[in-house]
C-alpha atoms as a PDB file:
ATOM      1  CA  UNK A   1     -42.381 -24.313 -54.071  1.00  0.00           C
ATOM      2  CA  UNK A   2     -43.714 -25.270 -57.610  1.00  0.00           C
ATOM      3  CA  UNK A   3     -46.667 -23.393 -59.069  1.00  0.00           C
ATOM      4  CA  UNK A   4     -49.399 -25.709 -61.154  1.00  0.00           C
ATOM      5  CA  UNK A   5     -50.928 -24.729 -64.413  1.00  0.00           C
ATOM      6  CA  UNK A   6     -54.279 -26.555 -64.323  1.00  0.00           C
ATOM      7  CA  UNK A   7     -56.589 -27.502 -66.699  1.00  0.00           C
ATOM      8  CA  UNK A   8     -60.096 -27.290 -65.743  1.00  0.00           C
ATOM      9  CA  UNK A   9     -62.470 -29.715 -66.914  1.00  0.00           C
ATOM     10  CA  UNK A  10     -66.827 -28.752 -65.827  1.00  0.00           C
ATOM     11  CA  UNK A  11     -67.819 -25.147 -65.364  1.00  0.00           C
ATOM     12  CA  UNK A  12     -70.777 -26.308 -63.197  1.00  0.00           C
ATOM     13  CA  UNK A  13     -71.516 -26.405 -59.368  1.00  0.00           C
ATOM     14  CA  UNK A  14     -68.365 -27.863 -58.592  1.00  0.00           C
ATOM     15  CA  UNK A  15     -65.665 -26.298 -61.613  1.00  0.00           C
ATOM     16  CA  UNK A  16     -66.848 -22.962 -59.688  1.00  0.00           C
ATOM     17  CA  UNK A  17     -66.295 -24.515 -56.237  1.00  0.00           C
ATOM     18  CA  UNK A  18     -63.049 -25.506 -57.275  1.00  0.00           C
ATOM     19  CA  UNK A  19     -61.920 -22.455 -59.130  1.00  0.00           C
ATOM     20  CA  UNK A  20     -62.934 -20.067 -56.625  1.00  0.00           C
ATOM     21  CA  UNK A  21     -61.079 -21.839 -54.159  1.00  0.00           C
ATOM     22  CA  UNK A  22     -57.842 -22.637 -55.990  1.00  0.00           C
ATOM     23  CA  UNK A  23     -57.715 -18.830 -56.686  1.00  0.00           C
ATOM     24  CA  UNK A  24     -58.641 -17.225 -53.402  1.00  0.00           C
ATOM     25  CA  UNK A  25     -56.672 -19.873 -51.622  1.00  0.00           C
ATOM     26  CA  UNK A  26     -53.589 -21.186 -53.398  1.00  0.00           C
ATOM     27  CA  UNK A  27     -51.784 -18.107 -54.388  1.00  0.00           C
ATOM     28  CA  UNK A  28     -49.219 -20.143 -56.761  1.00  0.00           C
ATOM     29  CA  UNK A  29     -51.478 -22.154 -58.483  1.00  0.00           C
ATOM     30  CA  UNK A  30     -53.742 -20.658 -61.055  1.00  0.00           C
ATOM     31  CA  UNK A  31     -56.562 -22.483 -63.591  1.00  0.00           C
ATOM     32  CA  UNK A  32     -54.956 -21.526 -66.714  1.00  0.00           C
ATOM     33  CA  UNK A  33     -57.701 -23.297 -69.176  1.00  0.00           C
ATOM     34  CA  UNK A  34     -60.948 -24.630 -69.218  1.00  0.00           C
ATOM     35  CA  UNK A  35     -62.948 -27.117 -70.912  1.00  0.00           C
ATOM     36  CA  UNK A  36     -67.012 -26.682 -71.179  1.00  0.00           C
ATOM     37  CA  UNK A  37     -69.372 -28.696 -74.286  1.00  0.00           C
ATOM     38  CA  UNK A  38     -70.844 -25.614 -74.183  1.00  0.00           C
ATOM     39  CA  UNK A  39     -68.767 -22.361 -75.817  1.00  0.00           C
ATOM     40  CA  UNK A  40     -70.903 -19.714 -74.041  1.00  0.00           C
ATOM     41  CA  UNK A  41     -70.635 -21.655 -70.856  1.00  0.00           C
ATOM     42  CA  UNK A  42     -66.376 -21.620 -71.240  1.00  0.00           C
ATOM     43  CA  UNK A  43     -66.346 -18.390 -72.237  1.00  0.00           C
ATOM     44  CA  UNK A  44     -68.397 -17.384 -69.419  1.00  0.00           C
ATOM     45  CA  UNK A  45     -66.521 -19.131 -66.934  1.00  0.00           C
ATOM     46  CA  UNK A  46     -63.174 -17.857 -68.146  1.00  0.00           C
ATOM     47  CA  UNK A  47     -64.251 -14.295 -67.937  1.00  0.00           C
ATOM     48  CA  UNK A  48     -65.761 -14.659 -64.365  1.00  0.00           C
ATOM     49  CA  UNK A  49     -62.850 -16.236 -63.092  1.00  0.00           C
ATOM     50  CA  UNK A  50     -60.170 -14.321 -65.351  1.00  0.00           C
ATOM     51  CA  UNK A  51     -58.830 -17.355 -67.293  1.00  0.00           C
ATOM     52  CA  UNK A  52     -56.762 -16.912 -70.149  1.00  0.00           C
ATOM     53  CA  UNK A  53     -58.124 -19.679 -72.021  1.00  0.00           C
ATOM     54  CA  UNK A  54     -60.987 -22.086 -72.576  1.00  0.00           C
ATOM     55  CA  UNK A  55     -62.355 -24.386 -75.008  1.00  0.00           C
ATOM     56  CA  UNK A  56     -64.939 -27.005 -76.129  1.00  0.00           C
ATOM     57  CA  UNK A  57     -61.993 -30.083 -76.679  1.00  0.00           C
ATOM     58  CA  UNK A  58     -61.689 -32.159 -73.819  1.00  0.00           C
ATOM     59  CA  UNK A  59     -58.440 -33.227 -75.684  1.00  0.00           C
ATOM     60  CA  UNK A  60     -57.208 -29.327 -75.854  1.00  0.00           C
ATOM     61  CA  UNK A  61     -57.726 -29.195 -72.619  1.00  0.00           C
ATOM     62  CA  UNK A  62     -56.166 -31.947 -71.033  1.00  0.00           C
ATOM     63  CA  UNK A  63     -52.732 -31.712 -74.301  1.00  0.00           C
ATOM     64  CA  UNK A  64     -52.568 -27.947 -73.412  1.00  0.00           C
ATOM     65  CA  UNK A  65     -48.638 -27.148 -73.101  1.00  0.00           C
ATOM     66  CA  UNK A  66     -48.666 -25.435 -70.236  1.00  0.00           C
ATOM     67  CA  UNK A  67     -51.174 -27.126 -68.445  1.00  0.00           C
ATOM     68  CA  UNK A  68     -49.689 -29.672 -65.893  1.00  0.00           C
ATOM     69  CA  UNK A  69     -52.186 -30.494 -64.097  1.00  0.00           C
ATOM     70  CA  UNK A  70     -55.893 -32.004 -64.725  1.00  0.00           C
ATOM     71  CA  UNK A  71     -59.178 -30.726 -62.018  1.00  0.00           C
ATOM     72  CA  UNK A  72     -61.562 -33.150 -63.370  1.00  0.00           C
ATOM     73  CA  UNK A  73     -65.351 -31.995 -62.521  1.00  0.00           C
ATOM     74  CA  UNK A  74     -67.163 -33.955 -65.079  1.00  0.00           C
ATOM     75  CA  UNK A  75     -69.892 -36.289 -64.284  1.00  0.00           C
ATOM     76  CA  UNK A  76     -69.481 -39.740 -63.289  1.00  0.00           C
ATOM     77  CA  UNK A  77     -69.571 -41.463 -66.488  1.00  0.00           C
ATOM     78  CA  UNK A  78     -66.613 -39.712 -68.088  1.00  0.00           C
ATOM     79  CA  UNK A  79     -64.445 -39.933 -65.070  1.00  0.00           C
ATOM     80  CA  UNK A  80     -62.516 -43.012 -66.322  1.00  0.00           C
ATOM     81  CA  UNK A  81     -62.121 -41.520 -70.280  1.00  0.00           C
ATOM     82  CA  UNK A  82     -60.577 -38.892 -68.915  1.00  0.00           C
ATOM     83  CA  UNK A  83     -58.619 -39.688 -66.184  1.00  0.00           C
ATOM     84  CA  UNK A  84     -56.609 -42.500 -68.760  1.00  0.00           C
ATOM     85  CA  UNK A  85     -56.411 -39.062 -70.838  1.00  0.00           C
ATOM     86  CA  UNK A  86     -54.553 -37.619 -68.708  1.00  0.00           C
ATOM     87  CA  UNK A  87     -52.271 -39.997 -67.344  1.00  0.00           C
ATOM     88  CA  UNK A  88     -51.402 -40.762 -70.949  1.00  0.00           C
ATOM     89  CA  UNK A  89     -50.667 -37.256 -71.326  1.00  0.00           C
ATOM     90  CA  UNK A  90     -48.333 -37.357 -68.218  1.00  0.00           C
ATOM     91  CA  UNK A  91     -50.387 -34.714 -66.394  1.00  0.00           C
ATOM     92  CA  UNK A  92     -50.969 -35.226 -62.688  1.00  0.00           C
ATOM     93  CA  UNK A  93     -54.779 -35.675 -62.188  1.00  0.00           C
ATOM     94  CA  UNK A  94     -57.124 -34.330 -59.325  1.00  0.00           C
ATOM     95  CA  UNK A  95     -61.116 -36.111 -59.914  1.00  0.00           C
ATOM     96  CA  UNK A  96     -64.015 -34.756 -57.962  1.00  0.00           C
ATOM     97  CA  UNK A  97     -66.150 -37.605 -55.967  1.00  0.00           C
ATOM     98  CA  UNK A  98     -67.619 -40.438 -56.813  1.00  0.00           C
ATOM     99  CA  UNK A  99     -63.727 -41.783 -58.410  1.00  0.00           C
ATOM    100  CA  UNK A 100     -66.001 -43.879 -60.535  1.00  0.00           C
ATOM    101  CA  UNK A 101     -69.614 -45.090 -61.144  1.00  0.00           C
ATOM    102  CA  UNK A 102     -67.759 -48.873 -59.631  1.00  0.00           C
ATOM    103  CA  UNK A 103     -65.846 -51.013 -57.760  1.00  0.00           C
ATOM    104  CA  UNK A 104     -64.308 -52.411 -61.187  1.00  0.00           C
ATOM    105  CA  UNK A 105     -63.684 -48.875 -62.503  1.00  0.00           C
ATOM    106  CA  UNK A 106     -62.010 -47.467 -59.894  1.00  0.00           C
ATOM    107  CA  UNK A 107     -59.770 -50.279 -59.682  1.00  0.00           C
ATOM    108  CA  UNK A 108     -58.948 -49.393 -63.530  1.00  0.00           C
ATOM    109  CA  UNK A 109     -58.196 -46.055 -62.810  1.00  0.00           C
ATOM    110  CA  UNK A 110     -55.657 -46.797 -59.908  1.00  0.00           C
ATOM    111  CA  UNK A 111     -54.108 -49.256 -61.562  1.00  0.00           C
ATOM    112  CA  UNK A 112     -53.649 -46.705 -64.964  1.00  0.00           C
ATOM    113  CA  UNK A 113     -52.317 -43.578 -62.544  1.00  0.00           C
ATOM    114  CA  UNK A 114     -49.549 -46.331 -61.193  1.00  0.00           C
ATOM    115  CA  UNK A 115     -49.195 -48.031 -64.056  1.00  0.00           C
ATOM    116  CA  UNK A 116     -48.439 -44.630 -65.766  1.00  0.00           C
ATOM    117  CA  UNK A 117     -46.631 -42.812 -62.715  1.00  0.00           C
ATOM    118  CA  UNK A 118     -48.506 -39.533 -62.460  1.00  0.00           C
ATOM    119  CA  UNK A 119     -49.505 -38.005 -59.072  1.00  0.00           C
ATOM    120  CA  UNK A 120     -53.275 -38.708 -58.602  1.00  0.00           C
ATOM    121  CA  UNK A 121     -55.707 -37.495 -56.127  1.00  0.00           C
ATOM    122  CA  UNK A 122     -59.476 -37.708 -55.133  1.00  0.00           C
ATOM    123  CA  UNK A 123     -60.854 -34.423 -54.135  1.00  0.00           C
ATOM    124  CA  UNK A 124     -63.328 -35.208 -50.806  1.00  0.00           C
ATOM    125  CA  UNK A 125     -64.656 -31.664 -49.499  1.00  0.00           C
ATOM    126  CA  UNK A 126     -66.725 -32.219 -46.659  1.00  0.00           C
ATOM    127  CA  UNK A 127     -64.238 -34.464 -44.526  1.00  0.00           C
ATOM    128  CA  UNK A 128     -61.716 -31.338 -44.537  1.00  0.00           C
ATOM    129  CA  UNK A 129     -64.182 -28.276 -43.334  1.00  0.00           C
ATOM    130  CA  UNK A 130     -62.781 -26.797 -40.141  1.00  0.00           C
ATOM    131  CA  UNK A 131     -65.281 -28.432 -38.053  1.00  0.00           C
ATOM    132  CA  UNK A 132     -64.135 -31.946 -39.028  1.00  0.00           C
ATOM    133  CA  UNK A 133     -60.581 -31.085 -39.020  1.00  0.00           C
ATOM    134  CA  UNK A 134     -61.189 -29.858 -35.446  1.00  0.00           C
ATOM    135  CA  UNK A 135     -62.861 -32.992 -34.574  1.00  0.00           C
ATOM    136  CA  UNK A 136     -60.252 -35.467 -36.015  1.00  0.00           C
ATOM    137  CA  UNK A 137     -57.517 -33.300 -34.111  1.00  0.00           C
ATOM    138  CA  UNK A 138     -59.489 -33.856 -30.851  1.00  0.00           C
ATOM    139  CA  UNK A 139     -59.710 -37.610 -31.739  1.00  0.00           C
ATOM    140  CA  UNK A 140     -55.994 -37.745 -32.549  1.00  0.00           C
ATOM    141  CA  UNK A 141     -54.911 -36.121 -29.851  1.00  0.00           C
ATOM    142  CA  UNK A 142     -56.838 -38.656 -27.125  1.00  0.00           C
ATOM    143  CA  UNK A 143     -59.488 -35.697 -26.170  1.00  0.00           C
ATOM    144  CA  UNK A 144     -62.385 -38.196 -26.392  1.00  0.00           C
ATOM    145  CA  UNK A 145     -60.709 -41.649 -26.224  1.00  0.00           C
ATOM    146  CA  UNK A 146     -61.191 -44.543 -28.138  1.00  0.00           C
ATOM    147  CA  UNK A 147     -63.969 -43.800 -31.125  1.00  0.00           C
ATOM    148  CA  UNK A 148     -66.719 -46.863 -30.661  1.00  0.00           C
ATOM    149  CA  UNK A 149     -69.552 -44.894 -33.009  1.00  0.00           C
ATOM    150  CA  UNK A 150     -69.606 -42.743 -35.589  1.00  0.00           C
ATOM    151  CA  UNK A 151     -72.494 -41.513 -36.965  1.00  0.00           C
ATOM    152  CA  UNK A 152     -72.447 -39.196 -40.144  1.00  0.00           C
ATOM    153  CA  UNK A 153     -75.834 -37.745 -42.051  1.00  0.00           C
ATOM    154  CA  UNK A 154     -76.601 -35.894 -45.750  1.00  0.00           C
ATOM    155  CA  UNK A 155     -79.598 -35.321 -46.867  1.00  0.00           C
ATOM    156  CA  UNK A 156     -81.232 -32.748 -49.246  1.00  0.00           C
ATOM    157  CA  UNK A 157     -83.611 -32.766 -52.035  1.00  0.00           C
ATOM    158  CA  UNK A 158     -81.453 -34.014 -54.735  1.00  0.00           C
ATOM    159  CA  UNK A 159     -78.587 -33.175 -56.998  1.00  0.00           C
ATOM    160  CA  UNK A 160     -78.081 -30.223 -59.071  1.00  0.00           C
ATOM    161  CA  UNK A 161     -77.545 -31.703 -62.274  1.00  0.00           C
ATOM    162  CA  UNK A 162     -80.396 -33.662 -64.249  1.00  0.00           C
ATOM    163  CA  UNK A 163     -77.679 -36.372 -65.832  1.00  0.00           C
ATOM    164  CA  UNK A 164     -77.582 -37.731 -61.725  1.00  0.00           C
ATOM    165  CA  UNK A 165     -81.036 -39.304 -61.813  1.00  0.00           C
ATOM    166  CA  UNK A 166     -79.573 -41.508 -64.325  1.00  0.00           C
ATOM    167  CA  UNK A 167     -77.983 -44.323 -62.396  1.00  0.00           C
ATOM    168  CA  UNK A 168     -76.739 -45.540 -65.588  1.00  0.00           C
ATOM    169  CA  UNK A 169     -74.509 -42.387 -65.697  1.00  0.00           C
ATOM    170  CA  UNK A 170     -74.206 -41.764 -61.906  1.00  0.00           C
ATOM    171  CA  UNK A 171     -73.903 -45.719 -61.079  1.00  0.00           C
ATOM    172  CA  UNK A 172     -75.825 -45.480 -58.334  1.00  0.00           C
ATOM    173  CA  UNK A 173     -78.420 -42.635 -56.417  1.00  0.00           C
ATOM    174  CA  UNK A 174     -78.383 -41.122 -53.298  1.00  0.00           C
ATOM    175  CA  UNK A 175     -75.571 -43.750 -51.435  1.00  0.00           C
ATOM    176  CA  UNK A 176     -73.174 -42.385 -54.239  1.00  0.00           C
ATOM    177  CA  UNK A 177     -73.926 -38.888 -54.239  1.00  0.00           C
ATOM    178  CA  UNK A 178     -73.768 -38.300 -50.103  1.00  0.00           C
ATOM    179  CA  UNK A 179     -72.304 -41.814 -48.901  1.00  0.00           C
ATOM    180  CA  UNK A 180     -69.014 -41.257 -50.013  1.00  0.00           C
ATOM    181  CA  UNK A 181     -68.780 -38.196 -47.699  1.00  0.00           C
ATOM    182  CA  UNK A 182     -70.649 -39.868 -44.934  1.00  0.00           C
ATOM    183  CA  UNK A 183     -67.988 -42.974 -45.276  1.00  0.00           C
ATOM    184  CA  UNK A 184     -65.245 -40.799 -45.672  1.00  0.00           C
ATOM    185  CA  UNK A 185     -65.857 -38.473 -42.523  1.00  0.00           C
ATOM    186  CA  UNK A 186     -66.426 -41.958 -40.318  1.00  0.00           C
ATOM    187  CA  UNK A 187     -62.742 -43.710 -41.809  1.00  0.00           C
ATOM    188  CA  UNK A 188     -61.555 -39.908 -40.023  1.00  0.00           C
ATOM    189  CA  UNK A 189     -63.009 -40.415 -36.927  1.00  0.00           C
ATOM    190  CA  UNK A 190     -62.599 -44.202 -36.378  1.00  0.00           C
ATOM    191  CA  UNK A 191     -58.714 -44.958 -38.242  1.00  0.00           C
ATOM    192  CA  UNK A 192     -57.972 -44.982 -41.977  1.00  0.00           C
ATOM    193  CA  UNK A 193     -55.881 -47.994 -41.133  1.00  0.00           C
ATOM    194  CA  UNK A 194     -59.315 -49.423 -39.023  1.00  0.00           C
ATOM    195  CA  UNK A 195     -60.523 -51.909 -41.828  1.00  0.00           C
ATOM    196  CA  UNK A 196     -64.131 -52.602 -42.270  1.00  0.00           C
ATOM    197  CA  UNK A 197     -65.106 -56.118 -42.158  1.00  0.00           C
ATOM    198  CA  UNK A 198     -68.309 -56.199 -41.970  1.00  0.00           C
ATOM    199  CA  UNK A 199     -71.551 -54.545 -43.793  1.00  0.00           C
ATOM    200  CA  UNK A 200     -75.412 -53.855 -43.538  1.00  0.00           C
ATOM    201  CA  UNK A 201     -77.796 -51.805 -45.402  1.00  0.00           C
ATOM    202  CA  UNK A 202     -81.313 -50.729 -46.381  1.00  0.00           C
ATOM    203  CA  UNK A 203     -81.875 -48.773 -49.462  1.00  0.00           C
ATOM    204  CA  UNK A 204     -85.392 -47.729 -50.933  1.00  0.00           C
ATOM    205  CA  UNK A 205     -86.546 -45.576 -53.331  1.00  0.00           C
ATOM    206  CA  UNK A 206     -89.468 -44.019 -51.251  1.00  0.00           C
ATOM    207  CA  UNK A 207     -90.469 -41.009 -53.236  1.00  0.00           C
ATOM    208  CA  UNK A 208     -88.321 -39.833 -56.779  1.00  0.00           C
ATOM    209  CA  UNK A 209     -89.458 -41.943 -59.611  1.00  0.00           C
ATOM    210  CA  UNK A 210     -86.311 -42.778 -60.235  1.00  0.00           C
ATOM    211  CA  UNK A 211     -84.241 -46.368 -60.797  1.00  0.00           C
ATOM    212  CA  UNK A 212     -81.954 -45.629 -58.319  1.00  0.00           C
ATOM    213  CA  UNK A 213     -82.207 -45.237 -54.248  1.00  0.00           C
ATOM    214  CA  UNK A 214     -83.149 -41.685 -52.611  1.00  0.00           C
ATOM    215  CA  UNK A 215     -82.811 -43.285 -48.978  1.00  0.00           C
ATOM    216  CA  UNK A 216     -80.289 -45.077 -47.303  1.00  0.00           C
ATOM    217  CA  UNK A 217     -79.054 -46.427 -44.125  1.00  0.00           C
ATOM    218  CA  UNK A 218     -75.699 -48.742 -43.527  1.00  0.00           C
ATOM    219  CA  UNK A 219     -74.006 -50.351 -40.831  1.00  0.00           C
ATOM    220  CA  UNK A 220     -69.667 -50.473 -40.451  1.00  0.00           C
ATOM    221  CA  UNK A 221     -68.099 -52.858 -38.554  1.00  0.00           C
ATOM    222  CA  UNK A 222     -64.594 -52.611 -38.860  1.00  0.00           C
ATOM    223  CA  UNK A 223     -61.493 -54.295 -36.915  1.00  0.00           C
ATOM    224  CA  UNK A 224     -61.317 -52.457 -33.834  1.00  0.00           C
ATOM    225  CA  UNK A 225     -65.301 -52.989 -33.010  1.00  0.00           C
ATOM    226  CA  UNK A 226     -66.025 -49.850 -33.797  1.00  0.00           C
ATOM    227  CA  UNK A 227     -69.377 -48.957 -35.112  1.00  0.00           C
ATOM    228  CA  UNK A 228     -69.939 -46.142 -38.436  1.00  0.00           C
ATOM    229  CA  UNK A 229     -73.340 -45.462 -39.503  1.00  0.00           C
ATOM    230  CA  UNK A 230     -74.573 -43.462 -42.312  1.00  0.00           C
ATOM    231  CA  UNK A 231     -77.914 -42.140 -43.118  1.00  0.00           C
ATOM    232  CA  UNK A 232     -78.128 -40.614 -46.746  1.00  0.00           C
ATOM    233  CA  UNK A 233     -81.595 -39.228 -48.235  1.00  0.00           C
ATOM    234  CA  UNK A 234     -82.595 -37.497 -51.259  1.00  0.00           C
ATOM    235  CA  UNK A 235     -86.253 -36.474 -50.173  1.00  0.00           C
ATOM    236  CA  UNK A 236     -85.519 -33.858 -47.682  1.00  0.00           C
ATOM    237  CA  UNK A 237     -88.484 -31.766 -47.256  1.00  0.00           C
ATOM    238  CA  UNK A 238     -87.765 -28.643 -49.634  1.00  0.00           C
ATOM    239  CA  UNK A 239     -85.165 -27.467 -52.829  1.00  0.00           C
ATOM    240  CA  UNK A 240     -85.552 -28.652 -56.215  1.00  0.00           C
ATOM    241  CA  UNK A 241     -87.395 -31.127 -58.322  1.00  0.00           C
ATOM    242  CA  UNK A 242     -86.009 -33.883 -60.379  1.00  0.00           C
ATOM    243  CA  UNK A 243     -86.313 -33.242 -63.594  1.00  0.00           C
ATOM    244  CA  UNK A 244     -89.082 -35.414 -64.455  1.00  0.00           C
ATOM    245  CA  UNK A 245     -92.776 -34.640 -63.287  1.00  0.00           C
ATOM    246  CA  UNK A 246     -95.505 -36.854 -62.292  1.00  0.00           C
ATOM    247  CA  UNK A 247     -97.968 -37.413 -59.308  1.00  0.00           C
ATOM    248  CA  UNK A 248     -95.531 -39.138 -57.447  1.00  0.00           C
ATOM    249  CA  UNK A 249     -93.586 -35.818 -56.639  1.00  0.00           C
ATOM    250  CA  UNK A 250     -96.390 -34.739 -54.070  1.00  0.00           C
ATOM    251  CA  UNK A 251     -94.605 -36.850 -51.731  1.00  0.00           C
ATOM    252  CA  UNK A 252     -91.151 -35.113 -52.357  1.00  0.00           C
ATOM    253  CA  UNK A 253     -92.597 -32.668 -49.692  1.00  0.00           C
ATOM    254  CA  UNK A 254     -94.814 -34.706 -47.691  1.00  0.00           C
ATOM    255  CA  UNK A 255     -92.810 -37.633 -46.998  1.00  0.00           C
ATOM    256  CA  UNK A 256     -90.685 -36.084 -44.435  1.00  0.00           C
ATOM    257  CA  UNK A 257     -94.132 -35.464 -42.059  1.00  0.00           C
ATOM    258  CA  UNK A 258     -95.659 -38.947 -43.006  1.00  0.00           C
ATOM    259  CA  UNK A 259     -95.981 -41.902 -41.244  1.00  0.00           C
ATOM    260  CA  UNK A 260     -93.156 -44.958 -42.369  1.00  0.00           C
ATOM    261  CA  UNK A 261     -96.252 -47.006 -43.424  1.00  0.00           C
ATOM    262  CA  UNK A 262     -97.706 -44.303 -45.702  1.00  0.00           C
ATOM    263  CA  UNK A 263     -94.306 -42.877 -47.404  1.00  0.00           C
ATOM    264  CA  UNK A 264     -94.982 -46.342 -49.757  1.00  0.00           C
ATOM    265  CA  UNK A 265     -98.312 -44.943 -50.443  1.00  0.00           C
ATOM    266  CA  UNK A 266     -97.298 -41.102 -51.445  1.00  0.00           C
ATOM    267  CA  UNK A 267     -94.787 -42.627 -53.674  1.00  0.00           C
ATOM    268  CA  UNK A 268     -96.888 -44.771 -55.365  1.00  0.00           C
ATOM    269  CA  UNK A 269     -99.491 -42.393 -55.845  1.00  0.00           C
ATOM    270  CA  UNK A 270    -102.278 -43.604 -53.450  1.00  0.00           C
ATOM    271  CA  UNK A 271    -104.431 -41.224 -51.048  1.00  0.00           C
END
């Protein structure tokens, strides 16, 4: 079997998730560059994970000769730049969730991996843990029957890096961040061929003074009749702070023990 060369792109949260796990599990493949804006960061990452290169080009990265294959980890709003990159440069190319910020753009991108014939993949963690694969073998396998209702749940305090309270960059807030997991696990459980045809949800932003949503609640219909629901939430009592800091972050940790009529009130400041 062919080993990969890959080119990592992010030494955050998730570069390290992914390093660490191509290296302790995928004995053939090895991250043989990686790309950071920062030179400290890259050369710290390299060391810790025993790389033999890094560098601050996103273009190095992606052109390097024996790199053939591209782990992006970059946040949302470069996703597109530099998945085109690398299809252009022939590389096969694995992104990180959200695929894009966008319906639009992540019709752009599959269109530009076909259109340029490179293997492409989107790298969903939480659906593949070996409690989930344990359920979806039950499912497959008849042990419960027919799934009528799925119901899948995220919620913590908010993401790691400060760029996500933009939803300018992000393209969205909390429904981005955790839905796509929450969706994801519920397409496992009910069918991937079971297509949704029908939609409903609430979205709020009840406490972060942010543009985008930090709760979330939906409703899937899809062919079969069967039922997915998703509750996503960024105010989970506890954990970090967004980045910005005003009054209104008193009801990051109260919220959760507050009455539905007076979450409004925290978040707005009121007594």
């Amino acid at each position: 079997m062919k080993s990969h060369n890959v080119a990592m792109l992010g030494t955050g949260l998730i570069g390290d998730f992914y390093t660490m796990t191509l290296h302790s599990q995928r004995s053939r493949d090895r991250v043989g560059i990686v790309y950071s804006r920062s030179e400290e960061r890259a050369r710290a990452f390299s060391d810790r994970w025993d790389i033999p290169a890094y560098t601050t080009s996103i273009e190095e990265a992606i052109n390097h000769p024996e790199a053939d294959t591209v782990v992006v980890g970059l946040p949302n709003f470069l996703h597109e730049e530099v998945i085109v990159a690398s299809a252009d440069a022939g590389k096969a190319v694995l992104c990180t969730k959200p695929l894009a910020r966008n319906a639009e753009e992540a019709r752009r991108i599959l269109d530009k991996v076909e259109t340029a014939g490179v293997f492409s993949g989107y790298l969903e963690d939480l659906c593949y843990t070996p409690k989930a694969m344990k359920a979806i073998e039950t499912i497959e396998s008849g042990g419960i029957g027919d799934v009528t209702w799925a119901r899948s749940r995220e919620t913590h305090p908010g993401p790691h890096s400060a760029w996500f309270w933009d939803k300018e960059k992000a393209g969205g807030g909390a429904i981005v961040d955790l839905g796509c997991h929450c969706i994801e696990v519920i397409r496992n459980y009910v069918g991937k061929g079971n297509r949704p045809v029908e939609v409903m949800a609430w979205s709020d932003t009840l406490v972060h003074p942010i543009e985008a949503e930090d709760n979330a609640v939906a409703l899937v219909r899809f062919e079969s009749g069967a039922l997915g629901q998703f509750e996503v939430s960024w105010t989970f009592r506890g954990g970090r702070r967004p980045p910005r800091r005003d009054r209104r972050h008193r009801g990051h940790h109260l919220a959760q023990s507050l009455p539905p009529d007076r979450i409004r009130d925290v978040h707005l400041g009121k007594r």
